[in-house]
N, C-alpha and C. Protein backbone atom coordinates (compact mmCIF):
# COMPACT_ATOMS: atom_id res chain seq x y z
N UNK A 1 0.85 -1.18 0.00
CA UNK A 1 0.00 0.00 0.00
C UNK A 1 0.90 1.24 0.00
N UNK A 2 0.43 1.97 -1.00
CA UNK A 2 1.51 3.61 -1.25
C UNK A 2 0.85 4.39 0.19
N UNK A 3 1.74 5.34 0.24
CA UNK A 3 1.02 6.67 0.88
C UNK A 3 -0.43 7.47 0.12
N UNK A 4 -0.29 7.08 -1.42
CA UNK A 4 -1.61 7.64 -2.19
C UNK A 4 -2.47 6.85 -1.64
N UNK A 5 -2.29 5.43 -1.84
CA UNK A 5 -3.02 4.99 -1.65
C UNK A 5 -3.77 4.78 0.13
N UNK A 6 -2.85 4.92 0.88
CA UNK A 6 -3.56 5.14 2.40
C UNK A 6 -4.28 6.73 1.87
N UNK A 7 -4.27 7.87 1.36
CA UNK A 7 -4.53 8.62 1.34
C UNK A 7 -6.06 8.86 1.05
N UNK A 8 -5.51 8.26 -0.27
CA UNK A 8 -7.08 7.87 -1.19
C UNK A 8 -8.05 6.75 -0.43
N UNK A 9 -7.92 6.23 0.74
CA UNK A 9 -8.61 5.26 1.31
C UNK A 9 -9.14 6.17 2.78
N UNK A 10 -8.42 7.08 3.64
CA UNK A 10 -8.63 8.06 3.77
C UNK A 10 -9.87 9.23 3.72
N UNK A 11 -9.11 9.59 2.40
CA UNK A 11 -10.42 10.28 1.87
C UNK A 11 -12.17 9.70 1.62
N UNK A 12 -11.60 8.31 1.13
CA UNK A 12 -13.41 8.04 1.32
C UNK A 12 -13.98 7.29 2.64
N UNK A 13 -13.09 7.04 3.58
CA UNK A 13 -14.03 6.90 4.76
C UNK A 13 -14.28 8.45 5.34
N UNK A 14 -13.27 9.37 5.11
CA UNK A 14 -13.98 10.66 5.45
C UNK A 14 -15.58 11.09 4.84
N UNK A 15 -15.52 10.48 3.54
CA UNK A 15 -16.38 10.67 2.86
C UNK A 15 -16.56 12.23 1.86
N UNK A 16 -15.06 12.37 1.81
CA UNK A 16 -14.81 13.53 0.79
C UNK A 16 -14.61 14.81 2.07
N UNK A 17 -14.18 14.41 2.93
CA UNK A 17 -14.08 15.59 3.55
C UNK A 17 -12.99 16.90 2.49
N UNK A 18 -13.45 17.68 2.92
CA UNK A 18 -12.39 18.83 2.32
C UNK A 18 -10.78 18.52 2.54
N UNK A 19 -10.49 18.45 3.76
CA UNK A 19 -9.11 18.17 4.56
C UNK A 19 -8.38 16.53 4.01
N UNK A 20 -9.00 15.66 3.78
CA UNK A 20 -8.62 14.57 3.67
C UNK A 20 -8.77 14.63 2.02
N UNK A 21 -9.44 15.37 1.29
CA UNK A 21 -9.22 15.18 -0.34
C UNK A 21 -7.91 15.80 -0.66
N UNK A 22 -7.83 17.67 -0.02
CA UNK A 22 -6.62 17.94 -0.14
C UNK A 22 -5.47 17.14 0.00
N UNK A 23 -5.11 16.39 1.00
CA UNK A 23 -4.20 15.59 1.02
C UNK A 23 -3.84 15.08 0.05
N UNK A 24 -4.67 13.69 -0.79
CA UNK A 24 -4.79 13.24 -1.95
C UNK A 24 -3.95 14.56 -3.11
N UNK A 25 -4.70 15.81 -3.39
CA UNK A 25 -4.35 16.12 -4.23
C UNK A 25 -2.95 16.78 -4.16
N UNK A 26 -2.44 17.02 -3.00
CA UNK A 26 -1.42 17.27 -2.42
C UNK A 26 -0.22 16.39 -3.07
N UNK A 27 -0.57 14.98 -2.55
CA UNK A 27 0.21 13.76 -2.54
C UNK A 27 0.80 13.61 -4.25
N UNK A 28 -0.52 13.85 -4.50
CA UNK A 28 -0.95 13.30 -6.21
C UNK A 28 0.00 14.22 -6.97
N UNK A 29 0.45 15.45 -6.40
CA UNK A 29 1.18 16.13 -7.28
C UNK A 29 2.83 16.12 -7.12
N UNK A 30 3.09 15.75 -5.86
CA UNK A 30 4.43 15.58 -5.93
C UNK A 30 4.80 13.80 -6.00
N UNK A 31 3.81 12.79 -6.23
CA UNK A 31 4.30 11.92 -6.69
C UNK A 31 4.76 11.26 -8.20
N UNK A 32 5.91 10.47 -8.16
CA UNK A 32 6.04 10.24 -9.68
C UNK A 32 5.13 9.30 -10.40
N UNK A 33 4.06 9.88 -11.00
CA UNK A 33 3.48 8.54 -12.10
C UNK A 33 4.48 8.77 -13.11
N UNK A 34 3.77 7.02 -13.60
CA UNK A 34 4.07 6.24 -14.92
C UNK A 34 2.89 6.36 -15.66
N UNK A 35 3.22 6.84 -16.84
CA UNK A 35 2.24 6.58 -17.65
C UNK A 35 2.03 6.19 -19.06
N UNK A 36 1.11 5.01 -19.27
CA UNK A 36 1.86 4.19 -20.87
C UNK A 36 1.20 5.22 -21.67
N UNK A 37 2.40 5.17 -22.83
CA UNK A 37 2.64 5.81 -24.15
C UNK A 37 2.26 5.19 -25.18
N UNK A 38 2.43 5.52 -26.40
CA UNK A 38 2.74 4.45 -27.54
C UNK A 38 3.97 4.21 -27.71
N UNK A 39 4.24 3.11 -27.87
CA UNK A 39 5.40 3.10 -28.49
C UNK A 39 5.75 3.69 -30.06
N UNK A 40 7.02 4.30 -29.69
CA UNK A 40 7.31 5.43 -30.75
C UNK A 40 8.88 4.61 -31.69
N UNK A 41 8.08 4.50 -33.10
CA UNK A 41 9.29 3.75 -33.91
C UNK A 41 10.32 4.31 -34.45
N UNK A 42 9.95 5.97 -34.40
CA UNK A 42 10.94 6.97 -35.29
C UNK A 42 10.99 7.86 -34.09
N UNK A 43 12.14 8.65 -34.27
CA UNK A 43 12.28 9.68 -33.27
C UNK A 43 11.25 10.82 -33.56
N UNK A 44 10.33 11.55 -32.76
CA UNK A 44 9.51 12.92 -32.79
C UNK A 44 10.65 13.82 -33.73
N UNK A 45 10.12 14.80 -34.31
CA UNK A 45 10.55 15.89 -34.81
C UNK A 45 10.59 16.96 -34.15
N UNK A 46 11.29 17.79 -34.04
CA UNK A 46 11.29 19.19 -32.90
C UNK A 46 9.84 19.60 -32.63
N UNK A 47 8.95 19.38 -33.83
CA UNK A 47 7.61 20.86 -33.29
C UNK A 47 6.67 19.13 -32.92
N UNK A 48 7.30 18.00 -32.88
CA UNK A 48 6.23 16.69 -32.19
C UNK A 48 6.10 17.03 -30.81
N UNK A 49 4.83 16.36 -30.40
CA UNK A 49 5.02 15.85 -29.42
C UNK A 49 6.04 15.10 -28.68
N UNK A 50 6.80 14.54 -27.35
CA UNK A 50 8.03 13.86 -27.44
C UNK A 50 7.28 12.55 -26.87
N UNK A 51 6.36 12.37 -26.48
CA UNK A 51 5.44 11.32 -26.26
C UNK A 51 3.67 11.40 -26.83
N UNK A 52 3.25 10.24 -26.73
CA UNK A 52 1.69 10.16 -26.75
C UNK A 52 0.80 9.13 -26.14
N UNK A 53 0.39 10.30 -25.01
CA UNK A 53 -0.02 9.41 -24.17
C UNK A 53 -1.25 8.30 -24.38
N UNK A 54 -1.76 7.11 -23.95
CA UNK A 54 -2.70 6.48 -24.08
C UNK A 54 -4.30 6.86 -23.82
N UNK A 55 -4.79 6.65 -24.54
CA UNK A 55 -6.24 7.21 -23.69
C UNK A 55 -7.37 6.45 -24.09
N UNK A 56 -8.04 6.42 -23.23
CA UNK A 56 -9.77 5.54 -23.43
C UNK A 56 -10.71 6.60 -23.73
N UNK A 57 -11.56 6.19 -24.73
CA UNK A 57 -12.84 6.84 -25.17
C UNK A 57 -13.66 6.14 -24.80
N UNK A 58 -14.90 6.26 -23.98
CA UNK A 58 -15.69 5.85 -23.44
C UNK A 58 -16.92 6.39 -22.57
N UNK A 59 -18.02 6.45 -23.81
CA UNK A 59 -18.98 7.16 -23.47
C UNK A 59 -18.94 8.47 -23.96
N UNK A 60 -18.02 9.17 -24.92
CA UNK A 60 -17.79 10.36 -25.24
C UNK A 60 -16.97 11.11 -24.05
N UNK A 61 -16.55 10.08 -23.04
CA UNK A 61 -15.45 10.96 -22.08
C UNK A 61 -14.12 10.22 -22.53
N UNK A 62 -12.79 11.23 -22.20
CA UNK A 62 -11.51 10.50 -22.81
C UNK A 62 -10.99 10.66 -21.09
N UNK A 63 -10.26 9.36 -20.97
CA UNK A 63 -10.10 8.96 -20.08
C UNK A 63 -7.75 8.58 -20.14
N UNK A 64 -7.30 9.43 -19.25
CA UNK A 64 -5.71 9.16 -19.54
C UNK A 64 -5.27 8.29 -18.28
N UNK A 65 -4.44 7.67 -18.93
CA UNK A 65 -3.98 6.36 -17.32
C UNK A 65 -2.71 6.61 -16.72
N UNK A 66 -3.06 6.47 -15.53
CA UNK A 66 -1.58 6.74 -14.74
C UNK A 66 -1.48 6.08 -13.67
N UNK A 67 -0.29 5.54 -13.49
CA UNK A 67 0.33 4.38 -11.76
C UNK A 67 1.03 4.84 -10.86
N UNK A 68 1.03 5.01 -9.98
CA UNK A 68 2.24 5.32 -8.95
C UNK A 68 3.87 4.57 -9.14
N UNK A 69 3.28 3.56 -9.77
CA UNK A 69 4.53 2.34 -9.63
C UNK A 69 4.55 1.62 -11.02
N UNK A 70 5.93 1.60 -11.13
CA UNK A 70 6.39 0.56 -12.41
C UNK A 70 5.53 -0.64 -12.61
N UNK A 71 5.36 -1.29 -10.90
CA UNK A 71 4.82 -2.37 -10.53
C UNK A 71 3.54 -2.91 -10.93
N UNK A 72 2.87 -1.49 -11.14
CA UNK A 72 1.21 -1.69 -10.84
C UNK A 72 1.15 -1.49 -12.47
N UNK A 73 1.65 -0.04 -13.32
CA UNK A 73 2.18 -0.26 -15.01
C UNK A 73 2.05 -1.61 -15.40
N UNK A 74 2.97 -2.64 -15.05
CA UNK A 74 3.51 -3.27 -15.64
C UNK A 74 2.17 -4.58 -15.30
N UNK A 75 1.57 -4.73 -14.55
CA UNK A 75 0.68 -5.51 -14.20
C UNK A 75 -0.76 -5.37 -15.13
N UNK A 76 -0.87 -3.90 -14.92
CA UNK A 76 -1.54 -3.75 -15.59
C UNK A 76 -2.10 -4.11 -17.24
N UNK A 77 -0.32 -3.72 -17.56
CA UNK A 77 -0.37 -3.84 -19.15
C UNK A 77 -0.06 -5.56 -19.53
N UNK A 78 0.56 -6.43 -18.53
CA UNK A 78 0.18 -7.69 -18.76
C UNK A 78 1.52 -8.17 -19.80
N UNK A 79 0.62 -8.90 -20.57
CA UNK A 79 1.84 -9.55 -22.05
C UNK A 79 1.62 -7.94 -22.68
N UNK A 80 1.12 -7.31 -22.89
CA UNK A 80 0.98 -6.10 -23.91
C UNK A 80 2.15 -5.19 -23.48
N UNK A 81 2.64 -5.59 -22.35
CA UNK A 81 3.72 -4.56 -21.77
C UNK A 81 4.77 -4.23 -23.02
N UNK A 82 4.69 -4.97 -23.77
CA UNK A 82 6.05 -4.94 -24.68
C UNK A 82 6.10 -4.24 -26.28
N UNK A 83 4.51 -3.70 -25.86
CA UNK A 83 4.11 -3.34 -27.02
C UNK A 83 3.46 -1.73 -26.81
N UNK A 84 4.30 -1.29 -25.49
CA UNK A 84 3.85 -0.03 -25.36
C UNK A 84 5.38 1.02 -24.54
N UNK A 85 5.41 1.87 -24.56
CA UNK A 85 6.81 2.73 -23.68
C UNK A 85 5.84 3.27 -22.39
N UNK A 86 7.06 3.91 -21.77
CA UNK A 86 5.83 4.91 -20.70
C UNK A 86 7.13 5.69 -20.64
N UNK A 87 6.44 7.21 -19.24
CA UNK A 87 6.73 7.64 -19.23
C UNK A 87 6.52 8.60 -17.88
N UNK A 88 7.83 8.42 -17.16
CA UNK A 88 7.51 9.48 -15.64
C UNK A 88 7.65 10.35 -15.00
N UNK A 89 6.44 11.02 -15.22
CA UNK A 89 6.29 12.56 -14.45
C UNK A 89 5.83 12.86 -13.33
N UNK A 90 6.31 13.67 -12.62
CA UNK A 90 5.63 14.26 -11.29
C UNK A 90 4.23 14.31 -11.20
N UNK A 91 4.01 14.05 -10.50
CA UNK A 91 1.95 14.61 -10.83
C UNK A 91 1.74 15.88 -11.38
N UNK A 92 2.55 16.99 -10.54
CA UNK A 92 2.45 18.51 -11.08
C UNK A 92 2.74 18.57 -12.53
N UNK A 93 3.75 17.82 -13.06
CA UNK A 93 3.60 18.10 -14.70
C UNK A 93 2.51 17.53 -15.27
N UNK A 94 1.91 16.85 -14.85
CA UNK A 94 1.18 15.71 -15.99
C UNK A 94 -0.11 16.35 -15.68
N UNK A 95 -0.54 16.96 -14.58
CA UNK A 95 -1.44 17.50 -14.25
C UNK A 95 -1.31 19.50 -15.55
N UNK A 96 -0.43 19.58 -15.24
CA UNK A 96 0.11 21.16 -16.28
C UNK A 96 -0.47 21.01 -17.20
N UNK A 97 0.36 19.52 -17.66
CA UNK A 97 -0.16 19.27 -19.58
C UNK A 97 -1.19 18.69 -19.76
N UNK A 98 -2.25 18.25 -19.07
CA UNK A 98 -3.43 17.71 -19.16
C UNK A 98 -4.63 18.46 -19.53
N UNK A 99 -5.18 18.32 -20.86
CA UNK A 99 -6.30 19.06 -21.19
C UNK A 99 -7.05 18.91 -20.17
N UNK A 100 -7.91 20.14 -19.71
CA UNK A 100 -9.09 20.06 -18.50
C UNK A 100 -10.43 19.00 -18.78
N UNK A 101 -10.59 18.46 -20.60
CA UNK A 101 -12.06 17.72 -20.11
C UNK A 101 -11.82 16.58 -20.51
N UNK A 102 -10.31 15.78 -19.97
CA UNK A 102 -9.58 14.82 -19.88
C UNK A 102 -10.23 13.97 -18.23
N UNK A 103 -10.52 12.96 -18.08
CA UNK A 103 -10.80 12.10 -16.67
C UNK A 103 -9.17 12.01 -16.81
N UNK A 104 -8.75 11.34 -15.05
CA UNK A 104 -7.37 11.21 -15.04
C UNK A 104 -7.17 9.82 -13.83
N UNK A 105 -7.44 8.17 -14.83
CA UNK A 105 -7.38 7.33 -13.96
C UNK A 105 -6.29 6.65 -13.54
N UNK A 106 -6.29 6.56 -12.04
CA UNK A 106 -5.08 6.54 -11.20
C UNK A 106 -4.83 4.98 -10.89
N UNK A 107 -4.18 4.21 -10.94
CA UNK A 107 -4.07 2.95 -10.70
C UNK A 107 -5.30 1.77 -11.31
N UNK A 108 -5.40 2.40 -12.41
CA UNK A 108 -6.39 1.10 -12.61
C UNK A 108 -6.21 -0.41 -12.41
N UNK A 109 -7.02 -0.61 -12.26
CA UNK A 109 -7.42 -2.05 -11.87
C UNK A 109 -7.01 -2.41 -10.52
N UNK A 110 -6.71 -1.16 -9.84
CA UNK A 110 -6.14 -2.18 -8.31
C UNK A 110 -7.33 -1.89 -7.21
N UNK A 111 -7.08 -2.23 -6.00
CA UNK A 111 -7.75 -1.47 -5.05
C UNK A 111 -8.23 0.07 -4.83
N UNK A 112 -7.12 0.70 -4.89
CA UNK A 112 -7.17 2.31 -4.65
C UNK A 112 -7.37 2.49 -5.75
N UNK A 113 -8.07 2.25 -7.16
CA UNK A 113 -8.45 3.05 -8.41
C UNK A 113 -8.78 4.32 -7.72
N UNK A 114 -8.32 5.45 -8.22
CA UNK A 114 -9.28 6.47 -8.29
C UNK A 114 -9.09 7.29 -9.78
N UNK A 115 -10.49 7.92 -9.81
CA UNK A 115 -10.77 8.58 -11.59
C UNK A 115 -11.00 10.16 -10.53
N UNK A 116 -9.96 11.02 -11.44
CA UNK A 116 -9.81 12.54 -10.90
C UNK A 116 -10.74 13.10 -12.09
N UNK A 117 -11.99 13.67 -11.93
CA UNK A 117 -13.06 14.30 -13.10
C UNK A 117 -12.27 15.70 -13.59
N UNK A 118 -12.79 15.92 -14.74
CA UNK A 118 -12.21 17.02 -15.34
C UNK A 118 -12.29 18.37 -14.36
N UNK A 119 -13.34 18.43 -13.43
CA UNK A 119 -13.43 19.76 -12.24
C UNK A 119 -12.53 19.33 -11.65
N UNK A 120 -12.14 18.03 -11.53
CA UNK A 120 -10.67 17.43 -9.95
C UNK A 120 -9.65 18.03 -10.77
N UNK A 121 -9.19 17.98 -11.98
CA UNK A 121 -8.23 18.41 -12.41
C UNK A 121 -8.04 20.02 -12.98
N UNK A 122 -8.86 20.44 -13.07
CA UNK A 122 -9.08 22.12 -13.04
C UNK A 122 -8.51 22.51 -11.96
N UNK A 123 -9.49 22.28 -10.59
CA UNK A 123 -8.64 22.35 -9.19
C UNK A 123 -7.31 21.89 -9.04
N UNK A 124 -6.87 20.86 -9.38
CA UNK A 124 -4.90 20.34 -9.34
C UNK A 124 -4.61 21.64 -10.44
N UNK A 125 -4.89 22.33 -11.16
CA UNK A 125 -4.23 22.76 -11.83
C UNK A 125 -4.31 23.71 -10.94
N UNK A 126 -5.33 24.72 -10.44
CA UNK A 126 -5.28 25.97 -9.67
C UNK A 126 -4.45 25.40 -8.72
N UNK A 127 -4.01 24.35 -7.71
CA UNK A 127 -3.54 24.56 -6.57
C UNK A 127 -1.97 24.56 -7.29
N UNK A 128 -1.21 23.82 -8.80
CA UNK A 128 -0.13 24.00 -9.07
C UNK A 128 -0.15 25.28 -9.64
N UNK A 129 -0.84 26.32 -9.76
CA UNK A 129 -0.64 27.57 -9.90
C UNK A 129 -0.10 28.36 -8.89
N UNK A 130 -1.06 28.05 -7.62
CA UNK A 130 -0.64 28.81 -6.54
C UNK A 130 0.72 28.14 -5.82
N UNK A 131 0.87 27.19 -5.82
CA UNK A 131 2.33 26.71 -5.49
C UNK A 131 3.78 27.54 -6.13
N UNK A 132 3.34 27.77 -7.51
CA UNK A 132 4.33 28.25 -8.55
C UNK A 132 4.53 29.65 -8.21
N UNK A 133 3.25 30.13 -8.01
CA UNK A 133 3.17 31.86 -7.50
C UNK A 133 4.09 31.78 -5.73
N UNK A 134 3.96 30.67 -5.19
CA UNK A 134 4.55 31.33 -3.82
C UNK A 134 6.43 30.60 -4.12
N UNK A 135 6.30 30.20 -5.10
CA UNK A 135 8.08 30.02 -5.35
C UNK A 135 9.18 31.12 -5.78
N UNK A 136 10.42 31.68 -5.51
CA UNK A 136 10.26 32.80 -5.42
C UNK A 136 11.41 33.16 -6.72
């Protein structure tokens, strides 16, 4: 069990308290996810993208995946592991570059899944704003 994940377990016996979500989003930004890519056969070109991330369409919502751990990645993706790259960022970046009406699911398939809604990630973006503003 991660610290996200005591966090995120946490938060819902609080039952979304204010104090115990912050945490979560707290956590969520200075930890490193993994997150699968495509695998890329040619090198990007300067004005490319330098990755592309994976995403689910479903239901007309696009949905991007991310793990705390190589461990949980790699479980996830199974035999397919070998047929994809990843790639690991802080939460605060991945949260930066994340279109706002993007879902943002966190450990799929384990216990602690959690799906951050496009308003959860509006908010991660305002609180990595105000972090950036008090850096000096």
């Amino acid at each position: 069990m991660t610290e996200l994940d005591q966090l995120i377990a946490a938060a819902y016996a609080s039952e979304g308290k204010q104090d115990s979500v912050n945490k979560v989003y707290l956590a969520l930004l200075r930890t490193s996810l993994f997150i699968p890519v495509e695998k890329m056969l040619i090198t990007p070109a300067e004005d490319e993208e330098p990755f592309k991330p994976l995403f689910a369409n479903i239901d007309d919502k696009v949905f991007m995946i991310a793990f705390d751990s190589i461990e949980r990645l790699t479980a996830w993706a199974g035999q397919e592991f070998s047929q994809l790259d990843y790639v690991e960022l802080l939460g605060k970046e991945l949260i930066t570059g994340m279109n706002e009406q993007v879902f943002l699911c966190l450990n799929l398939g384990t216990e602690f899944y959690k799906e951050f809604s496009p308003d959860e990630v509006k908010q991660l973006k305002k609180i990595v704003a105000r972090i950036e503003q008090l850096r000096p």
